[in-house]
PDB file of N, CA and C in Angstrom:
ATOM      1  N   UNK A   1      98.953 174.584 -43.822  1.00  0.00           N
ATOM      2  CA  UNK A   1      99.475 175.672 -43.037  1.00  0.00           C
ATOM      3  C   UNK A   1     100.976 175.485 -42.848  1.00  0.00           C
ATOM      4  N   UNK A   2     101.960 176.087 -43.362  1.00  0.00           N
ATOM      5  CA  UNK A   2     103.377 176.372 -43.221  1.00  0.00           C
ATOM      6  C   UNK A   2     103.814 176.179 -41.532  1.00  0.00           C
ATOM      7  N   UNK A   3     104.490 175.618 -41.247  1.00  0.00           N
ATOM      8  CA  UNK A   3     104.930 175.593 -39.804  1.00  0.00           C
ATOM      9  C   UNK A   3     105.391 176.867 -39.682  1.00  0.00           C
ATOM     10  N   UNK A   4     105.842 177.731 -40.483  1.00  0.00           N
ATOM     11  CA  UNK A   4     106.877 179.003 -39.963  1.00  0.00           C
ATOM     12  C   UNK A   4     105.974 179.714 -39.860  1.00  0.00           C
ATOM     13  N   UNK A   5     104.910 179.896 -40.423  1.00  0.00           N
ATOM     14  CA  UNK A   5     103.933 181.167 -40.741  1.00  0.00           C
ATOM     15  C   UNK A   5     102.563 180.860 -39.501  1.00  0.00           C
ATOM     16  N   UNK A   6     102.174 179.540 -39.156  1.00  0.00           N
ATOM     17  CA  UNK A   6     102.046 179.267 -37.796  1.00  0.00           C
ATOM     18  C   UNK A   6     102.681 179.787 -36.885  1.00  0.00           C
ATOM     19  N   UNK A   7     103.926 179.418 -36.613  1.00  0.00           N
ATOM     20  CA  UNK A   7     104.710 180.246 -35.137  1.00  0.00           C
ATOM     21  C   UNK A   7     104.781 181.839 -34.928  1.00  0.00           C
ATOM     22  N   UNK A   8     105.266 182.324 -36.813  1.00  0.00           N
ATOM     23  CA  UNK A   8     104.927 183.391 -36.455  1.00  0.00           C
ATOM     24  C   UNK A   8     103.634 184.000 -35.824  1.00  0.00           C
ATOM     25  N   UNK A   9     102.114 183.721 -36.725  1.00  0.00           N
ATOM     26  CA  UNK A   9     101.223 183.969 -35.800  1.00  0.00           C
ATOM     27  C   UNK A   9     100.919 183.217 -34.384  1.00  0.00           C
ATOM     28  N   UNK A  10     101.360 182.426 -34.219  1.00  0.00           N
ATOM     29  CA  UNK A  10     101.181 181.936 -32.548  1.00  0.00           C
ATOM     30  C   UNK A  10     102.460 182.930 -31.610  1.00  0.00           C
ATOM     31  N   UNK A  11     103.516 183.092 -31.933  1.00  0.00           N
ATOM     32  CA  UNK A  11     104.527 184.076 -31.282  1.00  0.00           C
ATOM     33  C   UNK A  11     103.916 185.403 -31.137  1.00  0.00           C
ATOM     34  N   UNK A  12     103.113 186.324 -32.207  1.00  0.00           N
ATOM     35  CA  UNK A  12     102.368 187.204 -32.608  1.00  0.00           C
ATOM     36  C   UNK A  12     101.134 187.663 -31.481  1.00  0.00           C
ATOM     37  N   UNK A  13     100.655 186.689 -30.927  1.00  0.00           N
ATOM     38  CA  UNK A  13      99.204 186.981 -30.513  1.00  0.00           C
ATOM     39  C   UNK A  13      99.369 186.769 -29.101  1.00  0.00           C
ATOM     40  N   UNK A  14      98.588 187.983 -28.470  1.00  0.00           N
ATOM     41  CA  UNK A  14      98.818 187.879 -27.260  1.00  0.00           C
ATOM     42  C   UNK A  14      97.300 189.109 -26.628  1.00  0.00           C
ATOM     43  N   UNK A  15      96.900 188.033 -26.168  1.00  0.00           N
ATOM     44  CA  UNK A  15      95.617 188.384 -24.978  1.00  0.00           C
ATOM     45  C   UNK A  15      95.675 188.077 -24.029  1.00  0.00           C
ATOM     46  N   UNK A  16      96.436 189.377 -23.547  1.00  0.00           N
ATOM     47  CA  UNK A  16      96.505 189.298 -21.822  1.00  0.00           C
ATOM     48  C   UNK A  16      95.315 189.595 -21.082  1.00  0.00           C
ATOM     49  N   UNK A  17      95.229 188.750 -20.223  1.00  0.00           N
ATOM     50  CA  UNK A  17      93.855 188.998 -19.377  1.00  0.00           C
ATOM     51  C   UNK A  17      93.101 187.640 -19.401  1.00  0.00           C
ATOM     52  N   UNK A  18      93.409 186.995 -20.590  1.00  0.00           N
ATOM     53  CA  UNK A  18      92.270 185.300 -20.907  1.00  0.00           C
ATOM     54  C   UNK A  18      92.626 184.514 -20.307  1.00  0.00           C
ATOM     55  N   UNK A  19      91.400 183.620 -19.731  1.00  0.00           N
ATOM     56  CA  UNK A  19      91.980 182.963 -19.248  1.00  0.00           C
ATOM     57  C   UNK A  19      92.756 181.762 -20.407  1.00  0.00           C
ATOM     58  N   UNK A  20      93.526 181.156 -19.824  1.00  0.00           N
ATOM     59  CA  UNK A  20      94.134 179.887 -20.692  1.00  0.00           C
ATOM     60  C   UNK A  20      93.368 178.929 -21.487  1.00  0.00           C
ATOM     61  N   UNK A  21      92.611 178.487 -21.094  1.00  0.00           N
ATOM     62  CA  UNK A  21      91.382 177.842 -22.298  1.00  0.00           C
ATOM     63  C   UNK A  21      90.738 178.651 -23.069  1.00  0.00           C
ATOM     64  N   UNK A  22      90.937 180.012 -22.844  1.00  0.00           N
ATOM     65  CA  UNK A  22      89.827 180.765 -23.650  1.00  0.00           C
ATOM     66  C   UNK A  22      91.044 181.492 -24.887  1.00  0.00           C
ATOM     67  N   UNK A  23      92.104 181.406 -24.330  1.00  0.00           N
ATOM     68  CA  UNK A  23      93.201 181.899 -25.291  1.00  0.00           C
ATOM     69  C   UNK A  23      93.556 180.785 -26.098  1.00  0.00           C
ATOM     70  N   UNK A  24      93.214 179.783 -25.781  1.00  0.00           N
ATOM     71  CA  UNK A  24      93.613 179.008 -26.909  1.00  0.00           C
ATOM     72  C   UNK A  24      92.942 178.282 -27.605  1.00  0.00           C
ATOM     73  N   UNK A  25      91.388 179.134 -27.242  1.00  0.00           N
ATOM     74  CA  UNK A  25      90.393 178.808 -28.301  1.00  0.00           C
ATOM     75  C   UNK A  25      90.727 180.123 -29.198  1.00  0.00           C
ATOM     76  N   UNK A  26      90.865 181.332 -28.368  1.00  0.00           N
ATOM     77  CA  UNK A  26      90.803 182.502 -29.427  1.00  0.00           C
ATOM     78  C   UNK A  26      92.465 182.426 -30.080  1.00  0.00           C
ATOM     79  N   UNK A  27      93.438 181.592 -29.913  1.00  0.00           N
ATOM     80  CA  UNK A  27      94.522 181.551 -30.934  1.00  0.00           C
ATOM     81  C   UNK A  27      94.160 180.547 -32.079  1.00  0.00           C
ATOM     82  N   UNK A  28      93.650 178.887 -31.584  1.00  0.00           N
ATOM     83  CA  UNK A  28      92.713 178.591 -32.346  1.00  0.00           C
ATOM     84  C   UNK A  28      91.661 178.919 -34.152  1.00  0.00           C
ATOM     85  N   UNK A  29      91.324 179.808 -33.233  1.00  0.00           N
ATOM     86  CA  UNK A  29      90.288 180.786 -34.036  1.00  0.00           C
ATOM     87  C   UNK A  29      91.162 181.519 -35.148  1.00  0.00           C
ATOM     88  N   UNK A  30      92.063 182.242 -34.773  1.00  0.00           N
ATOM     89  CA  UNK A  30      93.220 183.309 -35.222  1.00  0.00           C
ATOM     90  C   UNK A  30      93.482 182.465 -36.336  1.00  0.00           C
ATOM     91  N   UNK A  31      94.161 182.007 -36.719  1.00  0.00           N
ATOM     92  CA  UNK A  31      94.966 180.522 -36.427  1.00  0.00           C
ATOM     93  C   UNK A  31      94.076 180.111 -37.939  1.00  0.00           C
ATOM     94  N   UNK A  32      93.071 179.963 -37.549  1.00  0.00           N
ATOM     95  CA  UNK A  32      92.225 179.111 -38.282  1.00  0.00           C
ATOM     96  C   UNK A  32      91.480 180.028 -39.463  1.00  0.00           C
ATOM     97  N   UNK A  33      91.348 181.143 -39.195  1.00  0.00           N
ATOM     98  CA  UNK A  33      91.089 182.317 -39.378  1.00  0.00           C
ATOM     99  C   UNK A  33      92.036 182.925 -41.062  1.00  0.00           C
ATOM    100  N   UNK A  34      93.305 183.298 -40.594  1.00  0.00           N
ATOM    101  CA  UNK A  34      94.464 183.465 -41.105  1.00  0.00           C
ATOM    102  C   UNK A  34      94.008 182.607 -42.264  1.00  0.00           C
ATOM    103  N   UNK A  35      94.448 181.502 -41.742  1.00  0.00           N
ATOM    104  CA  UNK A  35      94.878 180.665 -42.959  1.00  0.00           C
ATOM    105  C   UNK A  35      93.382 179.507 -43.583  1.00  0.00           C
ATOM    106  N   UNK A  36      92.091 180.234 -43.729  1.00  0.00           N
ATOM    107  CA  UNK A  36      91.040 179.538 -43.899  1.00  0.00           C
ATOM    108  C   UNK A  36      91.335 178.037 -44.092  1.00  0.00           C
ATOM    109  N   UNK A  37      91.619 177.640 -42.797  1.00  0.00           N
ATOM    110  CA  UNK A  37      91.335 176.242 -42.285  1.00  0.00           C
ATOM    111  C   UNK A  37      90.168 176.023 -41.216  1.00  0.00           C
ATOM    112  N   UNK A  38      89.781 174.628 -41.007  1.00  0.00           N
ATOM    113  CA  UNK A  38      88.849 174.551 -39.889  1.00  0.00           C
ATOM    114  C   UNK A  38      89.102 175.007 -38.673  1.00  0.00           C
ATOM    115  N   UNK A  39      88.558 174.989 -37.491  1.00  0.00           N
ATOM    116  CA  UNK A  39      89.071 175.147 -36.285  1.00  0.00           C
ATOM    117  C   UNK A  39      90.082 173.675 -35.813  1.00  0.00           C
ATOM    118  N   UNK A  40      89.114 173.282 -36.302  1.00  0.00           N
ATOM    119  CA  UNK A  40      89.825 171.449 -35.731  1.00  0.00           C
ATOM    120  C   UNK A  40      91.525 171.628 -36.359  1.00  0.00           C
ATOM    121  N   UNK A  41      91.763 171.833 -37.627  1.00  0.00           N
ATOM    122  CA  UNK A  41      93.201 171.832 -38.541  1.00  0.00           C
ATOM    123  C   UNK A  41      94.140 172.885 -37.509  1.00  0.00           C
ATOM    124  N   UNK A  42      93.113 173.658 -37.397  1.00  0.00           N
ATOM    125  CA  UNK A  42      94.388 174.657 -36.662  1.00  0.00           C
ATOM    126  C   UNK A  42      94.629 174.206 -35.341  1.00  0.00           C
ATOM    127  N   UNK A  43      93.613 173.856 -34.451  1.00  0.00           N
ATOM    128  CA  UNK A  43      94.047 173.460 -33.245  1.00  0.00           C
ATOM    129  C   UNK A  43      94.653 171.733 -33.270  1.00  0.00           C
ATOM    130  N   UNK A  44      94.434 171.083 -34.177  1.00  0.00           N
ATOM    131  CA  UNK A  44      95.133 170.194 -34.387  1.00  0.00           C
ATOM    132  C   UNK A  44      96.997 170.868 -34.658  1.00  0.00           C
ATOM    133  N   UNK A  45      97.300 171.538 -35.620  1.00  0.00           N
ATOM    134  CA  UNK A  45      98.393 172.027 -36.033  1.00  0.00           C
ATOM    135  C   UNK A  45      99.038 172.775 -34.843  1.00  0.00           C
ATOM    136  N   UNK A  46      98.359 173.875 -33.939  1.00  0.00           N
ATOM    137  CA  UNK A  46      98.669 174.247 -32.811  1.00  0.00           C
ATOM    138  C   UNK A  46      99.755 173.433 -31.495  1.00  0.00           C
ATOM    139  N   UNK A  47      98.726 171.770 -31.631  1.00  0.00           N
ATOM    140  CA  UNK A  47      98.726 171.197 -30.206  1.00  0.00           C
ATOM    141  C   UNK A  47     100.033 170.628 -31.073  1.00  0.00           C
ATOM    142  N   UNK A  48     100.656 170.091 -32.170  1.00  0.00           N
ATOM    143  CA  UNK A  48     101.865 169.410 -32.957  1.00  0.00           C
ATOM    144  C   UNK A  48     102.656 170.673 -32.502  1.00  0.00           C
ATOM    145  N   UNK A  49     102.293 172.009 -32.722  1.00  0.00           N
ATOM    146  CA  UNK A  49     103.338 172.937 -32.221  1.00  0.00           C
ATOM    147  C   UNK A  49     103.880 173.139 -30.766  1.00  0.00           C
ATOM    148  N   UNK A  50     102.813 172.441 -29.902  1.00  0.00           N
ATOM    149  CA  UNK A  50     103.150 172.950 -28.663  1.00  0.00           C
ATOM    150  C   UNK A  50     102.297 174.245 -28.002  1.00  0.00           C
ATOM    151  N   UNK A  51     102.063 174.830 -29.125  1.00  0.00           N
ATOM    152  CA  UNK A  51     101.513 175.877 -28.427  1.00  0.00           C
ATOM    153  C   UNK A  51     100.091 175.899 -27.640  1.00  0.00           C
ATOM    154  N   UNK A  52      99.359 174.956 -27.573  1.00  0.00           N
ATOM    155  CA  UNK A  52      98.347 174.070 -27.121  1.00  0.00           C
ATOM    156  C   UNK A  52      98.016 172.960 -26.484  1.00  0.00           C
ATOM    157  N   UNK A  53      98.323 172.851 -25.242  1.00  0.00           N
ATOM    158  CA  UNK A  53      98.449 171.330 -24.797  1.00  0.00           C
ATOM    159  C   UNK A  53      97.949 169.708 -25.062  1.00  0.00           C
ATOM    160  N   UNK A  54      98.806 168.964 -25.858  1.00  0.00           N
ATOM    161  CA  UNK A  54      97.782 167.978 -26.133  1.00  0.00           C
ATOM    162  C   UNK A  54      96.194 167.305 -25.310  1.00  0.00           C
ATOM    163  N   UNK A  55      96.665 167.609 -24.497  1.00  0.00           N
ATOM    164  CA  UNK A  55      95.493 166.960 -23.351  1.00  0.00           C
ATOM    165  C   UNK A  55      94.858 168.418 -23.238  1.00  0.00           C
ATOM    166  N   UNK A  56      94.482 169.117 -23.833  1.00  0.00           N
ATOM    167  CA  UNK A  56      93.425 170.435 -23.942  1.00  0.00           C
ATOM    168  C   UNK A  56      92.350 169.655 -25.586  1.00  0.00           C
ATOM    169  N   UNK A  57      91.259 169.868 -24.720  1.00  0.00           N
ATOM    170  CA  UNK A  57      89.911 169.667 -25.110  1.00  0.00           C
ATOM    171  C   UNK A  57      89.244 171.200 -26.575  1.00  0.00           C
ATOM    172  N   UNK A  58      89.218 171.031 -27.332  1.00  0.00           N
ATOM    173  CA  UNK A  58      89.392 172.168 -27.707  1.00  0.00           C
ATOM    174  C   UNK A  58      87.396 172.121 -29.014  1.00  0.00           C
ATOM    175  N   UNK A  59      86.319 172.578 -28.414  1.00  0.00           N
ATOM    176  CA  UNK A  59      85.035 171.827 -29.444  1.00  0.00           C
ATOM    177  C   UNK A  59      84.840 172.558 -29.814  1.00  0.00           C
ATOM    178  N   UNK A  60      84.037 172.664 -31.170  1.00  0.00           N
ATOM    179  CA  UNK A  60      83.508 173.269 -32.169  1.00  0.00           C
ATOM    180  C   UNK A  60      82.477 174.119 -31.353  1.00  0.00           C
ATOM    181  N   UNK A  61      81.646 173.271 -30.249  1.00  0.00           N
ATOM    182  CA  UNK A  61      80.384 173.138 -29.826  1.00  0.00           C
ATOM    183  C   UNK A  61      80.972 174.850 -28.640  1.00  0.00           C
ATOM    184  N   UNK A  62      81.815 174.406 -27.970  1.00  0.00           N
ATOM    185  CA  UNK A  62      82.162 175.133 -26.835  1.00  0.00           C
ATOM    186  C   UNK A  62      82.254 176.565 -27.877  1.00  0.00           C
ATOM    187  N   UNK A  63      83.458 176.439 -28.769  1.00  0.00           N
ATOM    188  CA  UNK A  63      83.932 177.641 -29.476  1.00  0.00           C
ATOM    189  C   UNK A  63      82.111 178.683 -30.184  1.00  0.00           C
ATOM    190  N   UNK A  64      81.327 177.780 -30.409  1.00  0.00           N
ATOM    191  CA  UNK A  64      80.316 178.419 -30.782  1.00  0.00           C
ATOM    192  C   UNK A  64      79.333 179.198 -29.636  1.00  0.00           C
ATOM    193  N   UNK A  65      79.242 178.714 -29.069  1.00  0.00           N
ATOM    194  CA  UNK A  65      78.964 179.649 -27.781  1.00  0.00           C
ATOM    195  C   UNK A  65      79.742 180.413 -27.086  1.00  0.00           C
ATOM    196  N   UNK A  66      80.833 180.482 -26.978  1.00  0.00           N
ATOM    197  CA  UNK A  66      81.669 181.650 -26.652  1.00  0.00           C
ATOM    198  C   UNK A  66      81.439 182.949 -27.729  1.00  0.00           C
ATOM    199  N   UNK A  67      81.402 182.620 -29.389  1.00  0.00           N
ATOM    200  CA  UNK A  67      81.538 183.537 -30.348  1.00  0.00           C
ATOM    201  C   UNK A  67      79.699 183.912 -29.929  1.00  0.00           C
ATOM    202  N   UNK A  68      79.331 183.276 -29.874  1.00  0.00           N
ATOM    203  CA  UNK A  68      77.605 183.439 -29.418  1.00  0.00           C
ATOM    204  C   UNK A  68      77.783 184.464 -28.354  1.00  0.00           C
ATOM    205  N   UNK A  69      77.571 183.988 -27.205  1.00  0.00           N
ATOM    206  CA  UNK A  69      78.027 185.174 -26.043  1.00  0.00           C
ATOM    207  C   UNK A  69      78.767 186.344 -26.276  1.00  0.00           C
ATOM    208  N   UNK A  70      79.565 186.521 -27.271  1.00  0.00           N
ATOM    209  CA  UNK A  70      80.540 187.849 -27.361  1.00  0.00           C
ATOM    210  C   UNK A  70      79.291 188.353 -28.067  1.00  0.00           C
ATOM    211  N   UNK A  71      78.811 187.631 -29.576  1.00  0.00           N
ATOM    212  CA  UNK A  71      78.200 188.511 -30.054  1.00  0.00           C
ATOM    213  C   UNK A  71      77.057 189.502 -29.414  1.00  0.00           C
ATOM    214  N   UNK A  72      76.473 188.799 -28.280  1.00  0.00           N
ATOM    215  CA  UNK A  72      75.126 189.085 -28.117  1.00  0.00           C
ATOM    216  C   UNK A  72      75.753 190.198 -26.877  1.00  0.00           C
ATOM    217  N   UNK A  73      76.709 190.116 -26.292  1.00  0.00           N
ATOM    218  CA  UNK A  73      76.962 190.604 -24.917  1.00  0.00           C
ATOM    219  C   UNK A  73      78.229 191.823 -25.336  1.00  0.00           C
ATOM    220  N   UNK A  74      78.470 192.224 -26.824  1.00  0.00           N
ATOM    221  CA  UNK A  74      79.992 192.980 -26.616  1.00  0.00           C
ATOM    222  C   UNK A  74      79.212 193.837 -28.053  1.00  0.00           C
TER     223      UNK A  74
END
């Protein structure tokens, strides 16, 4: 993943209303998304950017039940 093409999509994305752990699972996601990497690569690449706090917890496990819950509930 290009550092520039990262910032741009992390500068890019904006969900107002989330809370802060949940936005930076769903930039994460974006993120990871974009540039078919894992979740782990992107939120690894994220937290080197800053845009993710190192000391933020970020699981596969959590992220799958959130995408679970949207699906079933949206």
């Amino acid at each position: 993943m290009p550092v520039s093409m990262v910032r741009m999509v992390a500068e890019n994305f904006k969900r107002p209303g989330l809370q802060q752990i949940f936005y930076h699972y769903a930039l994460a996601e974006e993120v990871a998304s974009i540039f078919n990497v894992s979740f782990e690569a992107a939120g690894y690449r994220l937290k080197q950017l800053g845009y993710i706090p190192q000391e933020a917890h970020l699981s596969t496990d959590i992220l799958n039940m959130i995408s679970f819950d949207l699906a079933c509930n949206y």
